[in-house]
Every structure is written in C-alpha cells, then in structure tokens.
PDB file of N, CA and C in Angstrom:
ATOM      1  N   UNK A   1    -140.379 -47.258  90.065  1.00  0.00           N
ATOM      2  CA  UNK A   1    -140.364 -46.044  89.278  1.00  0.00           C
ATOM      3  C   UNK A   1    -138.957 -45.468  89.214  1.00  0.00           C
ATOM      4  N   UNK A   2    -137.660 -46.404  89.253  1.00  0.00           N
ATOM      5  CA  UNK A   2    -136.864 -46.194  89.151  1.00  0.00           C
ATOM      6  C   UNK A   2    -135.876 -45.940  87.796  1.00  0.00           C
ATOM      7  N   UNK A   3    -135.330 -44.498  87.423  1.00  0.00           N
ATOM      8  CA  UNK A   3    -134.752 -44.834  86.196  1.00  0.00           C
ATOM      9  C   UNK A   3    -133.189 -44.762  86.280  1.00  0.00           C
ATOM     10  N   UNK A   4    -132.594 -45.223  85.365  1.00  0.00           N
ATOM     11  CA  UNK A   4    -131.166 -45.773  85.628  1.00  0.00           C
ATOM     12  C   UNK A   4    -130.693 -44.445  84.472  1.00  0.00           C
ATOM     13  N   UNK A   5    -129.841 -44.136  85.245  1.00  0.00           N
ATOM     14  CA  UNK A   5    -128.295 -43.011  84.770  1.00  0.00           C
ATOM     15  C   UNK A   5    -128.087 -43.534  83.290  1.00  0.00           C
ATOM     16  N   UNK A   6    -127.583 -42.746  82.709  1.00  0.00           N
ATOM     17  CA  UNK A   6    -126.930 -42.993  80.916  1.00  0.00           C
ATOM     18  C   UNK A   6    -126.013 -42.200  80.956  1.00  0.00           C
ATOM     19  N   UNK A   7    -124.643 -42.512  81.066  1.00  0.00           N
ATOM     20  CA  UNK A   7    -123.647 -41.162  80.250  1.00  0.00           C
ATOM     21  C   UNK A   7    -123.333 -40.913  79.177  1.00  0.00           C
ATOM     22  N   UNK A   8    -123.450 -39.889  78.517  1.00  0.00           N
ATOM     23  CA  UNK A   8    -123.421 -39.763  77.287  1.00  0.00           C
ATOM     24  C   UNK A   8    -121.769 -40.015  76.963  1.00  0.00           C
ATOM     25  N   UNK A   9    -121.099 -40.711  76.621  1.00  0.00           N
ATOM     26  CA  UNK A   9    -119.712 -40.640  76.331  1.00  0.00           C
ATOM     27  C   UNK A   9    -119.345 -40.506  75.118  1.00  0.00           C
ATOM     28  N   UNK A  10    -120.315 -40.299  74.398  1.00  0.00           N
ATOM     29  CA  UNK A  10    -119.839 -40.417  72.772  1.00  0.00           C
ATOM     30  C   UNK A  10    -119.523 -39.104  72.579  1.00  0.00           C
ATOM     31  N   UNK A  11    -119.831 -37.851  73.705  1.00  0.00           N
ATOM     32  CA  UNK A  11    -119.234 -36.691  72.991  1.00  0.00           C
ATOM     33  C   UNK A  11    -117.647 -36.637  73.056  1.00  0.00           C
ATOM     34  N   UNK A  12    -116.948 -36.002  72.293  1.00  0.00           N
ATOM     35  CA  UNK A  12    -115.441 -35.890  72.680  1.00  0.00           C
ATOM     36  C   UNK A  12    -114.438 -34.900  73.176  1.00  0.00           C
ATOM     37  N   UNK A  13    -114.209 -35.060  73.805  1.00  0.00           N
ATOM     38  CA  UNK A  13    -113.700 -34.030  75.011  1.00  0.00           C
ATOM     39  C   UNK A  13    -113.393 -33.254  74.589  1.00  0.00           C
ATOM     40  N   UNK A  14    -113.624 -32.363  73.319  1.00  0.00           N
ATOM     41  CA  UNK A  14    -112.970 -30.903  72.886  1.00  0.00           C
ATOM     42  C   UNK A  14    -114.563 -30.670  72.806  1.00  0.00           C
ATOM     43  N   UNK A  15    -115.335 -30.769  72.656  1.00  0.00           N
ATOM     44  CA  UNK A  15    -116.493 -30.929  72.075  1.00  0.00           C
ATOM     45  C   UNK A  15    -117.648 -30.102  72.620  1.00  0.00           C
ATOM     46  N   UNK A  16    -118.254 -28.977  72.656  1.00  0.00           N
ATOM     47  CA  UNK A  16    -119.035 -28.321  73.556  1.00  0.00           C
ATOM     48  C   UNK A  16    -120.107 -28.847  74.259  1.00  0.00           C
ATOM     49  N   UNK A  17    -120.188 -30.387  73.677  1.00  0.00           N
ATOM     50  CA  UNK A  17    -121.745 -31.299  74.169  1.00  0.00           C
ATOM     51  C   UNK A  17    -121.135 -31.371  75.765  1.00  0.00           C
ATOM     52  N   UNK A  18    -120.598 -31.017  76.334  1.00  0.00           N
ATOM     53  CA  UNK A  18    -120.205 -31.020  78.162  1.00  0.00           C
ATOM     54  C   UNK A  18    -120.801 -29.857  79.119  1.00  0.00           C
ATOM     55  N   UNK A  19    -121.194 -30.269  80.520  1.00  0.00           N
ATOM     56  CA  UNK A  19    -121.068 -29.558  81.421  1.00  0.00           C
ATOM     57  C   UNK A  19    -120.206 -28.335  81.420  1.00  0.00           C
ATOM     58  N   UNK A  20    -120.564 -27.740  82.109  1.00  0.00           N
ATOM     59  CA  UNK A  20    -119.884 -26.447  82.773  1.00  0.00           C
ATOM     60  C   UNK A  20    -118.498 -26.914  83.032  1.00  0.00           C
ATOM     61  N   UNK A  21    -118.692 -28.176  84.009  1.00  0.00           N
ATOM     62  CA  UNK A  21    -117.283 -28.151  84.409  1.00  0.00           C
ATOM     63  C   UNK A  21    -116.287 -29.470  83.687  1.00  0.00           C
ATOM     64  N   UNK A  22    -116.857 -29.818  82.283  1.00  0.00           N
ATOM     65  CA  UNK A  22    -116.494 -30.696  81.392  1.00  0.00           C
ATOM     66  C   UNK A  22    -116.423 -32.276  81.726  1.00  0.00           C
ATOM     67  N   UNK A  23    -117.471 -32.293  82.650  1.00  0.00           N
ATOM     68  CA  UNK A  23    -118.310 -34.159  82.643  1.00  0.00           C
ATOM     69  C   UNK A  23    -119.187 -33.897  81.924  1.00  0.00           C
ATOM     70  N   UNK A  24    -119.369 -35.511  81.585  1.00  0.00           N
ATOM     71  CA  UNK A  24    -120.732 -35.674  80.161  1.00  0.00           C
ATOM     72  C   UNK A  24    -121.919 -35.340  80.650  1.00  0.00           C
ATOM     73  N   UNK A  25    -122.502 -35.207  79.780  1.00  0.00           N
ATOM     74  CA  UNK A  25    -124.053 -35.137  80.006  1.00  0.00           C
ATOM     75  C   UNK A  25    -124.762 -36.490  80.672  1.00  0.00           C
ATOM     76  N   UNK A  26    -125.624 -36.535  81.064  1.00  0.00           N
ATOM     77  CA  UNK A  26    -126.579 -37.564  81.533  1.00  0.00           C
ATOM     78  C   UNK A  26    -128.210 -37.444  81.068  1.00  0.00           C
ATOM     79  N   UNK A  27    -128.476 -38.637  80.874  1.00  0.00           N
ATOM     80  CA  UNK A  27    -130.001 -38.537  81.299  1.00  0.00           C
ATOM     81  C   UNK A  27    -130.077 -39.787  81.778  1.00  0.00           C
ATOM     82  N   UNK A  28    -131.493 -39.553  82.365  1.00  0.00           N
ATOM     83  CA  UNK A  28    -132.471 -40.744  83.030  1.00  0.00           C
ATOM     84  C   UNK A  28    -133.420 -41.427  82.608  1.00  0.00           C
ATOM     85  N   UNK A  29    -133.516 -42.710  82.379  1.00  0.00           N
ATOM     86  CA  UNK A  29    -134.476 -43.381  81.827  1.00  0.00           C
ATOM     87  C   UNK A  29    -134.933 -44.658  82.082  1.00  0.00           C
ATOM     88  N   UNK A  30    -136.572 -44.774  82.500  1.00  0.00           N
ATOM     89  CA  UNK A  30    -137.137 -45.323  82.790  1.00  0.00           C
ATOM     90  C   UNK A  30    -138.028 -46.478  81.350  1.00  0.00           C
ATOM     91  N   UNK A  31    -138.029 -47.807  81.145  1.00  0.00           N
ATOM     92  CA  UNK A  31    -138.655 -48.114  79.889  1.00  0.00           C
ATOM     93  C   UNK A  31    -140.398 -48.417  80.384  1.00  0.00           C
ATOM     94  N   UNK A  32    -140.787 -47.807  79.195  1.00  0.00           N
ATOM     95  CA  UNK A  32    -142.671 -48.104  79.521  1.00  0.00           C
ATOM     96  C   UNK A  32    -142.675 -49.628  79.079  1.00  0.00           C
ATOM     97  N   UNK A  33    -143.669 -50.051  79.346  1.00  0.00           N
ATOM     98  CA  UNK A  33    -144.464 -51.488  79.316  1.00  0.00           C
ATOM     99  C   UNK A  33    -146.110 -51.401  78.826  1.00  0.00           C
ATOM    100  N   UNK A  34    -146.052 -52.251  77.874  1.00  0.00           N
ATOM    101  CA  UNK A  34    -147.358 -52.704  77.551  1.00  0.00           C
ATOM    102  C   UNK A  34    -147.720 -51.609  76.967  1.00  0.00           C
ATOM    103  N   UNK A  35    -149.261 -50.800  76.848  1.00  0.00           N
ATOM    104  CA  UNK A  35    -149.714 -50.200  75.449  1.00  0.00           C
ATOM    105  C   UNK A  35    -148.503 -49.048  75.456  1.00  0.00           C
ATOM    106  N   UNK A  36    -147.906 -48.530  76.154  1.00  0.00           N
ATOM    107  CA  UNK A  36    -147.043 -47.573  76.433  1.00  0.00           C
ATOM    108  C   UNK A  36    -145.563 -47.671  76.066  1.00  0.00           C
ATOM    109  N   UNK A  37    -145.125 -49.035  75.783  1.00  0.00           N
ATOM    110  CA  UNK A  37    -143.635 -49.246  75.351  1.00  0.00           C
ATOM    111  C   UNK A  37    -143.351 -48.531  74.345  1.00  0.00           C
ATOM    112  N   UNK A  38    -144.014 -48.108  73.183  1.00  0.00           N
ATOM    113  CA  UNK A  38    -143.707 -47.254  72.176  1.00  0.00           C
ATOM    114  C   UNK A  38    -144.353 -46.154  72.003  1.00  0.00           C
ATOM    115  N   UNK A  39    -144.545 -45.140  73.639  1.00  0.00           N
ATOM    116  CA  UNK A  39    -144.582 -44.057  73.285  1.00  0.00           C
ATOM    117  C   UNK A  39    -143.366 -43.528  74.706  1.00  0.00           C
ATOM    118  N   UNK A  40    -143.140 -41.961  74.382  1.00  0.00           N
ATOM    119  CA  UNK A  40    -142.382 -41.424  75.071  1.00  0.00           C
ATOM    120  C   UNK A  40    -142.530 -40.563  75.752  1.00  0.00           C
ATOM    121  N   UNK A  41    -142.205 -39.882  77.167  1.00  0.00           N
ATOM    122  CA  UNK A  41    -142.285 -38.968  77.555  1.00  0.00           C
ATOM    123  C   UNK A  41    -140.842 -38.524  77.824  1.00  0.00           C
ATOM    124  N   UNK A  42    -140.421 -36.971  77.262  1.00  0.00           N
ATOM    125  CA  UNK A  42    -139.326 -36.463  77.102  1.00  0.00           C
ATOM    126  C   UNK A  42    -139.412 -35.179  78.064  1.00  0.00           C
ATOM    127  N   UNK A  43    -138.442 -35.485  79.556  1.00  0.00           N
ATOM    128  CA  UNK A  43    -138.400 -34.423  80.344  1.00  0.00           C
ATOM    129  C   UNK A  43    -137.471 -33.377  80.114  1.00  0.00           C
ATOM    130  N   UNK A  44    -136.764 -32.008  80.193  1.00  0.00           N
ATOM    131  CA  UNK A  44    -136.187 -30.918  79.689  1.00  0.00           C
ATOM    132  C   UNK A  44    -136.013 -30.374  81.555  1.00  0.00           C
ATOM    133  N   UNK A  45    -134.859 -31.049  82.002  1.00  0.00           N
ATOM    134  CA  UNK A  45    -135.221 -30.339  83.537  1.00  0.00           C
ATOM    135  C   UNK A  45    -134.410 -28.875  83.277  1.00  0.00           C
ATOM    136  N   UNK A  46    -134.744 -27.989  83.808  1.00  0.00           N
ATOM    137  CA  UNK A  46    -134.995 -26.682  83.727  1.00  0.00           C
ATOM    138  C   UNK A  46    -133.687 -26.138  84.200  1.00  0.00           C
ATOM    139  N   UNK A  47    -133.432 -24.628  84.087  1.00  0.00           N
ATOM    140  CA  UNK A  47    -131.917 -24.913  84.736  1.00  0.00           C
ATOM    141  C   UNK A  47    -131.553 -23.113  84.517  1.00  0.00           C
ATOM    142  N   UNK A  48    -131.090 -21.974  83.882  1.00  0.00           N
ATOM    143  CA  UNK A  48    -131.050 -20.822  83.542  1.00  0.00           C
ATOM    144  C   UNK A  48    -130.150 -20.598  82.870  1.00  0.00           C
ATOM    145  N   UNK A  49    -129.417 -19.230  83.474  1.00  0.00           N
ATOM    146  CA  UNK A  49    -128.369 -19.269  82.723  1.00  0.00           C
ATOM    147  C   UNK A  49    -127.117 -18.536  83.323  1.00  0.00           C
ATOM    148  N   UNK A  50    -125.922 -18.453  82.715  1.00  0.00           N
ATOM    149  CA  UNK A  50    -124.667 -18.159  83.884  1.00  0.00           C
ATOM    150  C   UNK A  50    -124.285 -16.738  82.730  1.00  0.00           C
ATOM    151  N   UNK A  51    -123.095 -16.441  83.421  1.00  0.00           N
ATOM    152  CA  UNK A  51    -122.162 -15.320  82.853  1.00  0.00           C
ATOM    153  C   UNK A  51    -120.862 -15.541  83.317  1.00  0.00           C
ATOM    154  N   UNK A  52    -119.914 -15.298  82.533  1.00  0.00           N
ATOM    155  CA  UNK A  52    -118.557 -15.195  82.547  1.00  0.00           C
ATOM    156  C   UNK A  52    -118.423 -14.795  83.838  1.00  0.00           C
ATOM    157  N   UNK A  53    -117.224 -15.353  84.947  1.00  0.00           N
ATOM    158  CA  UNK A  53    -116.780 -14.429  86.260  1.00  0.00           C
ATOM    159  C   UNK A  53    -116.533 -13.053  86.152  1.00  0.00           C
ATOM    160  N   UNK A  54    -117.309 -12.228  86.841  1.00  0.00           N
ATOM    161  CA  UNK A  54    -117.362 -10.486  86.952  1.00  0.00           C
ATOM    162  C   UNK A  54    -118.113 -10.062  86.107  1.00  0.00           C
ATOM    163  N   UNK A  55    -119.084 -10.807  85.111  1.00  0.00           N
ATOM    164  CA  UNK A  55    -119.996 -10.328  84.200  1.00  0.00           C
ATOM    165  C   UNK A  55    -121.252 -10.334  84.565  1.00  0.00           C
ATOM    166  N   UNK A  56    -122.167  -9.042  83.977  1.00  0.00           N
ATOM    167  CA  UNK A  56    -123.314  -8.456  84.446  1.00  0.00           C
ATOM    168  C   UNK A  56    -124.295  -8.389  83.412  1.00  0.00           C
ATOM    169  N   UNK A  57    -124.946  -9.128  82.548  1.00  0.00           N
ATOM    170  CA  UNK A  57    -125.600  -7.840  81.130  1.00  0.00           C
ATOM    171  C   UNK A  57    -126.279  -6.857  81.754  1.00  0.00           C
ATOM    172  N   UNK A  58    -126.364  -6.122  81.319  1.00  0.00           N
ATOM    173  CA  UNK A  58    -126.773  -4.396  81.404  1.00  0.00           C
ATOM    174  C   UNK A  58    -128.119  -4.862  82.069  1.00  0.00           C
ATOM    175  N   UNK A  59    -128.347  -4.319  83.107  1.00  0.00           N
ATOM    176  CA  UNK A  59    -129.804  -4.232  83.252  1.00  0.00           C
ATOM    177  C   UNK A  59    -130.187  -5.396  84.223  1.00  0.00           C
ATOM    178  N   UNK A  60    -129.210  -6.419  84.405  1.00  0.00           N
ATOM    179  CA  UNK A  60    -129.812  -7.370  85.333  1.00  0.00           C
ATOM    180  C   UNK A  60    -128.751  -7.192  86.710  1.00  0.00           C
ATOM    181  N   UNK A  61    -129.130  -7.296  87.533  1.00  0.00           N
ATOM    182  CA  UNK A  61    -128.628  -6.934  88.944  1.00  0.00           C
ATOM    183  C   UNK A  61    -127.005  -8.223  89.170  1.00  0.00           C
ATOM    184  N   UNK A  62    -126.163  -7.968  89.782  1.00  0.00           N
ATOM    185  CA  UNK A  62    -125.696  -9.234  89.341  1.00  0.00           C
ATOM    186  C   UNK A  62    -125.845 -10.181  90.325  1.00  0.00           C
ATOM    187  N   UNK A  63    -126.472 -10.048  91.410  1.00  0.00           N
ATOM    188  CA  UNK A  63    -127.166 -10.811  92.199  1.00  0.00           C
ATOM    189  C   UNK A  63    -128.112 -11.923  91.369  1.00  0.00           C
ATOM    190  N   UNK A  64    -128.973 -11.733  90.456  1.00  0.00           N
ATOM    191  CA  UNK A  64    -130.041 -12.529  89.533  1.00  0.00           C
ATOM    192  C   UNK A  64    -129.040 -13.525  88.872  1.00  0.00           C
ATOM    193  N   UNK A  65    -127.506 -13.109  88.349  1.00  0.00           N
ATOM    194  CA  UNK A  65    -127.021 -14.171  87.630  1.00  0.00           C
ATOM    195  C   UNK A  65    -125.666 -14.748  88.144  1.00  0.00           C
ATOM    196  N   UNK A  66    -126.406 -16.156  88.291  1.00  0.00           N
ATOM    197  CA  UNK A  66    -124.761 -17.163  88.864  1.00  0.00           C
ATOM    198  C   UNK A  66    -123.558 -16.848  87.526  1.00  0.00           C
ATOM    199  N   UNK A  67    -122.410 -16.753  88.552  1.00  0.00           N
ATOM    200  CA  UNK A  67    -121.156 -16.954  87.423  1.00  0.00           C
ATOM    201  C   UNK A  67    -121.083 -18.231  86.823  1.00  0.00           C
ATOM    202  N   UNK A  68    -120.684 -18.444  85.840  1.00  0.00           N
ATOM    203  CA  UNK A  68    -120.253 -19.906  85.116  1.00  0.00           C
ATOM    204  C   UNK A  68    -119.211 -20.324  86.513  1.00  0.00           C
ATOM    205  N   UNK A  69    -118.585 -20.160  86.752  1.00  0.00           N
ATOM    206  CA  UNK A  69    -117.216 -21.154  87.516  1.00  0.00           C
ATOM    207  C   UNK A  69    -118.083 -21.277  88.475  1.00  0.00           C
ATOM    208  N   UNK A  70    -119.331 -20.346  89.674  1.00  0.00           N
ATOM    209  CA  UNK A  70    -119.752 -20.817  90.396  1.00  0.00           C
ATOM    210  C   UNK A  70    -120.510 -22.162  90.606  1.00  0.00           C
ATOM    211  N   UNK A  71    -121.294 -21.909  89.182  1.00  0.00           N
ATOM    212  CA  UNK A  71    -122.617 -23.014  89.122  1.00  0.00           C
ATOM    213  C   UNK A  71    -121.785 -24.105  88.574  1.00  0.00           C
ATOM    214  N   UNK A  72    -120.560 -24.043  87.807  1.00  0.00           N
ATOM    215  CA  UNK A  72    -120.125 -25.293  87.535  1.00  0.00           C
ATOM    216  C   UNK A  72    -119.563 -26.169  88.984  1.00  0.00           C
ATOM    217  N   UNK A  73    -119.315 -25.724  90.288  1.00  0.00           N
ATOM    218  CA  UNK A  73    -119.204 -26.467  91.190  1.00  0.00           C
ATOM    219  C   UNK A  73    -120.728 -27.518  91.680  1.00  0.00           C
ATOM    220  N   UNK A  74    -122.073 -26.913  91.598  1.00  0.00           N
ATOM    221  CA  UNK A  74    -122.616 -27.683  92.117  1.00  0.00           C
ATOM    222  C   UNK A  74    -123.753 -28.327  90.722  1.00  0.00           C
ATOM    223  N   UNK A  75    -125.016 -28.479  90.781  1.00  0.00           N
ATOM    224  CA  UNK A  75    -125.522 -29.654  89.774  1.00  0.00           C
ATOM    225  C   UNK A  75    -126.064 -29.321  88.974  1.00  0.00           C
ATOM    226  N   UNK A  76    -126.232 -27.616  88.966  1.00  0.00           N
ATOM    227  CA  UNK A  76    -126.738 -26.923  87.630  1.00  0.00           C
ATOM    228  C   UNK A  76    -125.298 -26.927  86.479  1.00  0.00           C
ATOM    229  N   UNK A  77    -123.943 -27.741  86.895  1.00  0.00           N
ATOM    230  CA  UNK A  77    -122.733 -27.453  86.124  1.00  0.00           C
ATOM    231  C   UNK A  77    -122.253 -28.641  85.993  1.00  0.00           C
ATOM    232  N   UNK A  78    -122.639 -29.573  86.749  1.00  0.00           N
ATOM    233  CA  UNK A  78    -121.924 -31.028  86.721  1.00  0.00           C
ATOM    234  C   UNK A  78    -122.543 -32.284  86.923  1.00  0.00           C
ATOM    235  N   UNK A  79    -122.384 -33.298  86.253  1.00  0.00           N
ATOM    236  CA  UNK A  79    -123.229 -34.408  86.579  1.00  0.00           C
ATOM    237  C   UNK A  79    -121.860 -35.242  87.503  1.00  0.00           C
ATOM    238  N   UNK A  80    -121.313 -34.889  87.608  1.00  0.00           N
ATOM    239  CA  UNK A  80    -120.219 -35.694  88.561  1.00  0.00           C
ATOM    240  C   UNK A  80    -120.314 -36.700  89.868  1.00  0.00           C
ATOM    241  N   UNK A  81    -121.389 -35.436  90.719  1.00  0.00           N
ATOM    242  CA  UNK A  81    -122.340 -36.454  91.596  1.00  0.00           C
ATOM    243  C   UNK A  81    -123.894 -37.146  91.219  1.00  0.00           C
ATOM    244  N   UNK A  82    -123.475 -37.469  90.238  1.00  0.00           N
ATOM    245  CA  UNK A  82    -125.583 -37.491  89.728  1.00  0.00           C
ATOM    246  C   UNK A  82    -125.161 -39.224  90.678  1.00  0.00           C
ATOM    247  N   UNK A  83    -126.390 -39.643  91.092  1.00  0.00           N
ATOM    248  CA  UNK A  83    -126.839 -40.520  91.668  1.00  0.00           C
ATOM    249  C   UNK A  83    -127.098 -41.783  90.212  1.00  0.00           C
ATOM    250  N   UNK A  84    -126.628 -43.079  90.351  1.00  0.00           N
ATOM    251  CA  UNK A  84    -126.394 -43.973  88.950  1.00  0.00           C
ATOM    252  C   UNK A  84    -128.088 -44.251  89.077  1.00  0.00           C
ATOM    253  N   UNK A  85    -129.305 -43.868  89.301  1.00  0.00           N
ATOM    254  CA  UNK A  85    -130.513 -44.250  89.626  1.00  0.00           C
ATOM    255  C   UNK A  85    -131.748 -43.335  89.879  1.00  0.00           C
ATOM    256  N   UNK A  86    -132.339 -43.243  89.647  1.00  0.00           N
ATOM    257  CA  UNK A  86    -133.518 -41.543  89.835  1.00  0.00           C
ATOM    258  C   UNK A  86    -134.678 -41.976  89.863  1.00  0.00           C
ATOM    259  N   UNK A  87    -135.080 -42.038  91.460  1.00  0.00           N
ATOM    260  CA  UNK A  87    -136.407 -42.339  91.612  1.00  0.00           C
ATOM    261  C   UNK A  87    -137.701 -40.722  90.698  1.00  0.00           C
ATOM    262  N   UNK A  88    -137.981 -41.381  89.693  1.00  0.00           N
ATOM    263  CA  UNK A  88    -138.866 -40.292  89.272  1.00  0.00           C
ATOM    264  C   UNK A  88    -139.836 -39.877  89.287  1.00  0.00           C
ATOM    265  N   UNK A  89    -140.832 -41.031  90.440  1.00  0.00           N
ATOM    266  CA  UNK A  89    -142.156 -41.141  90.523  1.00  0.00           C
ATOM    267  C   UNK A  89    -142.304 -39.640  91.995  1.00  0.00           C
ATOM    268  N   UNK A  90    -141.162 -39.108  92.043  1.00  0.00           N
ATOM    269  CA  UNK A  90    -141.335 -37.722  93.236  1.00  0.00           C
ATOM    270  C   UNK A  90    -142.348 -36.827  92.476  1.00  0.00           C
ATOM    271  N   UNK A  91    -142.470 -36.810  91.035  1.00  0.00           N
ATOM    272  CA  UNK A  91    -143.067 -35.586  90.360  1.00  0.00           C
ATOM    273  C   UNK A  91    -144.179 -36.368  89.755  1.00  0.00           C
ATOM    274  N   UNK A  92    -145.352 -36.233  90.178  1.00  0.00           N
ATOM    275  CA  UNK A  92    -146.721 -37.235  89.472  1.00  0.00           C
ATOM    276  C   UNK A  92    -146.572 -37.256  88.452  1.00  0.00           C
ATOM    277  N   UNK A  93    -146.156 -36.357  87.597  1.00  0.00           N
ATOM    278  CA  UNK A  93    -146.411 -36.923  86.156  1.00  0.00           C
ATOM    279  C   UNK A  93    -145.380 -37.536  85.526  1.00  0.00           C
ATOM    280  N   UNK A  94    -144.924 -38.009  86.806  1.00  0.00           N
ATOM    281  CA  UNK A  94    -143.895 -39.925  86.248  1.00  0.00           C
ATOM    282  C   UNK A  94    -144.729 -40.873  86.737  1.00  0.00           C
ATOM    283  N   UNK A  95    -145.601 -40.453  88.095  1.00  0.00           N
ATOM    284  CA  UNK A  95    -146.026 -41.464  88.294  1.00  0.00           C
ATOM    285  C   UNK A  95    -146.532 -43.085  87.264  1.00  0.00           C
ATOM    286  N   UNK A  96    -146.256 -44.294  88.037  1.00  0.00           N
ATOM    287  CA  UNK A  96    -146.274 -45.573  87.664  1.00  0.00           C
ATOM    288  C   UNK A  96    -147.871 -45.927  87.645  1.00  0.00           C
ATOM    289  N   UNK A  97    -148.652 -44.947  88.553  1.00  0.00           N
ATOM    290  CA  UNK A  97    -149.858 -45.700  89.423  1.00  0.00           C
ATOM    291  C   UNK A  97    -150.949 -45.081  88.395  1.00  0.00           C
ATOM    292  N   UNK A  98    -151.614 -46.038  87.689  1.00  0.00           N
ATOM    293  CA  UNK A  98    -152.546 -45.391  86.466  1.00  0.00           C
ATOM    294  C   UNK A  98    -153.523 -44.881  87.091  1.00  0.00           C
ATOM    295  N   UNK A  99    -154.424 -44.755  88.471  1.00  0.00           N
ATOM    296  CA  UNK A  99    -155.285 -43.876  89.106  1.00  0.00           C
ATOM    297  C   UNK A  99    -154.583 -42.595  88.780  1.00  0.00           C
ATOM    298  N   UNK A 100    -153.481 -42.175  89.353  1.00  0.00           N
ATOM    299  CA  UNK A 100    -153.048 -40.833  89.530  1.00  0.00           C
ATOM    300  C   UNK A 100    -152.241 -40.176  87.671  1.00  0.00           C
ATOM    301  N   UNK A 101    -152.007 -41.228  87.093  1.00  0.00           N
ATOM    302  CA  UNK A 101    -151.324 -40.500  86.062  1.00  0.00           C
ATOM    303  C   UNK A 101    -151.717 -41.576  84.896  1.00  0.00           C
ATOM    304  N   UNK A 102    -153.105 -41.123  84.886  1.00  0.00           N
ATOM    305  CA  UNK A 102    -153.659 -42.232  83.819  1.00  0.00           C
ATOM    306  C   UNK A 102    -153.006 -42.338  82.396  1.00  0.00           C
ATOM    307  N   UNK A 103    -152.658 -41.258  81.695  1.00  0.00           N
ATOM    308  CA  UNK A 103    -152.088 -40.339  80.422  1.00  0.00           C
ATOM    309  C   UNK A 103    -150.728 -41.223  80.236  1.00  0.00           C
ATOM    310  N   UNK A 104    -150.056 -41.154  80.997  1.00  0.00           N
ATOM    311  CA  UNK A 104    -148.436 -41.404  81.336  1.00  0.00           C
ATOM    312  C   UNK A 104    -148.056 -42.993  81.871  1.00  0.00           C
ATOM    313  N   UNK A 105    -148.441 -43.622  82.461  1.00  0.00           N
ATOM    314  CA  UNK A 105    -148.175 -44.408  83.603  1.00  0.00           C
ATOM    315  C   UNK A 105    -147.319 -45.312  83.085  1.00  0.00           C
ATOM    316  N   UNK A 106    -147.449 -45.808  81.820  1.00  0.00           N
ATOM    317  CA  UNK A 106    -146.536 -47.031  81.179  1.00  0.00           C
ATOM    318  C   UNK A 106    -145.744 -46.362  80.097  1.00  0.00           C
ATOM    319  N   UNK A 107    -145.351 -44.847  79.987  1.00  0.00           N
ATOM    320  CA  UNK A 107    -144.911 -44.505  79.285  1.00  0.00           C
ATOM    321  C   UNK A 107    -143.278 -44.690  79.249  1.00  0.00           C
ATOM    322  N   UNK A 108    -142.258 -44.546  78.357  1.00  0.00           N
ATOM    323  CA  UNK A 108    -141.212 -44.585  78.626  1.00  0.00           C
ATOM    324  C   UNK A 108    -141.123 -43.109  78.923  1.00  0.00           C
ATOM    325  N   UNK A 109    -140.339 -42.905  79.934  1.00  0.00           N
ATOM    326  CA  UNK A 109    -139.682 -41.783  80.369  1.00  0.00           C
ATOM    327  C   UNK A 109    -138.229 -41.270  80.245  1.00  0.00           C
ATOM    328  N   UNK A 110    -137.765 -40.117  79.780  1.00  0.00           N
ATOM    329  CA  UNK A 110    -136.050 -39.567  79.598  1.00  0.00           C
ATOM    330  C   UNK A 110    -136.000 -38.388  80.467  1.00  0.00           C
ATOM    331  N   UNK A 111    -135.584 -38.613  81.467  1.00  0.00           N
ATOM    332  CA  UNK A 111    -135.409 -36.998  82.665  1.00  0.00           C
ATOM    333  C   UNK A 111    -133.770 -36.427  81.814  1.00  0.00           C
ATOM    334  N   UNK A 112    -133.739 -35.380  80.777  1.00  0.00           N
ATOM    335  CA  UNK A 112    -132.567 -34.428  80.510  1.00  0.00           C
ATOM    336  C   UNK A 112    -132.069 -33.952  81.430  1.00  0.00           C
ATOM    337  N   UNK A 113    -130.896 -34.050  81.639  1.00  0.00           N
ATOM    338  CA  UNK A 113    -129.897 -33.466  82.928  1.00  0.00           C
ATOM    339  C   UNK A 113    -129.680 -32.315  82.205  1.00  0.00           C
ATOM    340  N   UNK A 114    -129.751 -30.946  83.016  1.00  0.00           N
ATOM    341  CA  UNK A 114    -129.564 -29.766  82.920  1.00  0.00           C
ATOM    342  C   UNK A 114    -127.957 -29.295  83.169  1.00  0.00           C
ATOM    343  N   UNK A 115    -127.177 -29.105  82.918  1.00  0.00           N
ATOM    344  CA  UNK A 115    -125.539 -29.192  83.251  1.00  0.00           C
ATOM    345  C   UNK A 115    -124.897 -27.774  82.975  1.00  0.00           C
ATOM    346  N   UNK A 116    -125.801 -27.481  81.793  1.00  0.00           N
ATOM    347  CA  UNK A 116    -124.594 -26.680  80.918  1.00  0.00           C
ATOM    348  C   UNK A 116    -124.546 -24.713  81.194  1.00  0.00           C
ATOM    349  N   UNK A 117    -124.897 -24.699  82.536  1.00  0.00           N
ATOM    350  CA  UNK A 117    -125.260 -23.213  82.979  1.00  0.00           C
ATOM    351  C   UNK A 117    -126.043 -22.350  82.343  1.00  0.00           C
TER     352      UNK A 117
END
C-alpha cells in the first residue's frame, strides 16, 4: 500500500504553484489494479491558513494563526523533507484489504501535499 512521491517540476520558479518556502509541490500515488485501474480516488490533505509575520485579522486571537515564515519551516510549508514513498494504507480508506475498504481497495489513489500555508 505503498505510494511513490511525484514532484511537480513543471511549475517555474517565479510561479506561485510553490510551497511556502518555494519547493515544488508533491503528491502521492498509488496505481489501482483490476476493476479499479480506471477509477480514482483524489485525497486534498488538509492544512489552514497563515498570515504575514506580525499579522492578526481582526477578531482572531493571534495565537489561532501560524505566521507564513513560521509554518514555512516545517510540513504545512515545505515538501523538502517529504519521504520519496507514503505508506497510505495508515488511513482505512486507502486501505488495499477489500474486507475493510470494499468501495476503494483497487482504486488508484493521489494523497495532495498540503504546502502552501
């Protein structure tokens, strides 16, 4: 249930398609087999949102919101350390094992790397 790293390199380095801290994007992908090779499951991993250093919007504590320069150090800002491999079967509904994830099991899978604060 292993899916292998993709870097996106086709964006170009002026280009806003980057991280926080201007490495490419990534995703993860696993290929389905058999009745499942031509369908997809498209993951969106989750992630929030930042503010300029010393910025607050009105009304939110600034405790609730990471700065951009902060979160671009760790993996909500950078794929820099992403692992070239992503076991994805941690979250059942990647699972491989058609008892537990009958719906899914041979599906192709894309885990979206979240980067961009």
């Amino acid at each position: 249930s292993t899916a292998a790293m993709v870097r996106v390199e086709a964006a170009p380095a002026q280009s806003d398609a980057r991280c926080l801290d201007g490495s490419s994007p990534t995703y993860y992908l696993r290929r389905g087999h058999g009745s499942g090779s031509r369908s997809w499951l498209l993951y969106f991993q989750g992630g929030g949102w930042c503010v300029p250093q010393d910025e607050s919007p009105p009304g939110f504590p600034p405790s609730l919101v990471d700065s951009c320069k902060a979160r671009s150090k760790r993996s909500a800002g950078s794929t820099q350390r992403d692992a070239s491999a992503e076991d994805l079967s941690v979250k059942p509904l990647f699972s491989e094992d058609p008892s537990s994830n009958p719906a899914f099991f041979n599906w192709n899978v894309v885990k979206l790397r979240y980067c961009d604060g």
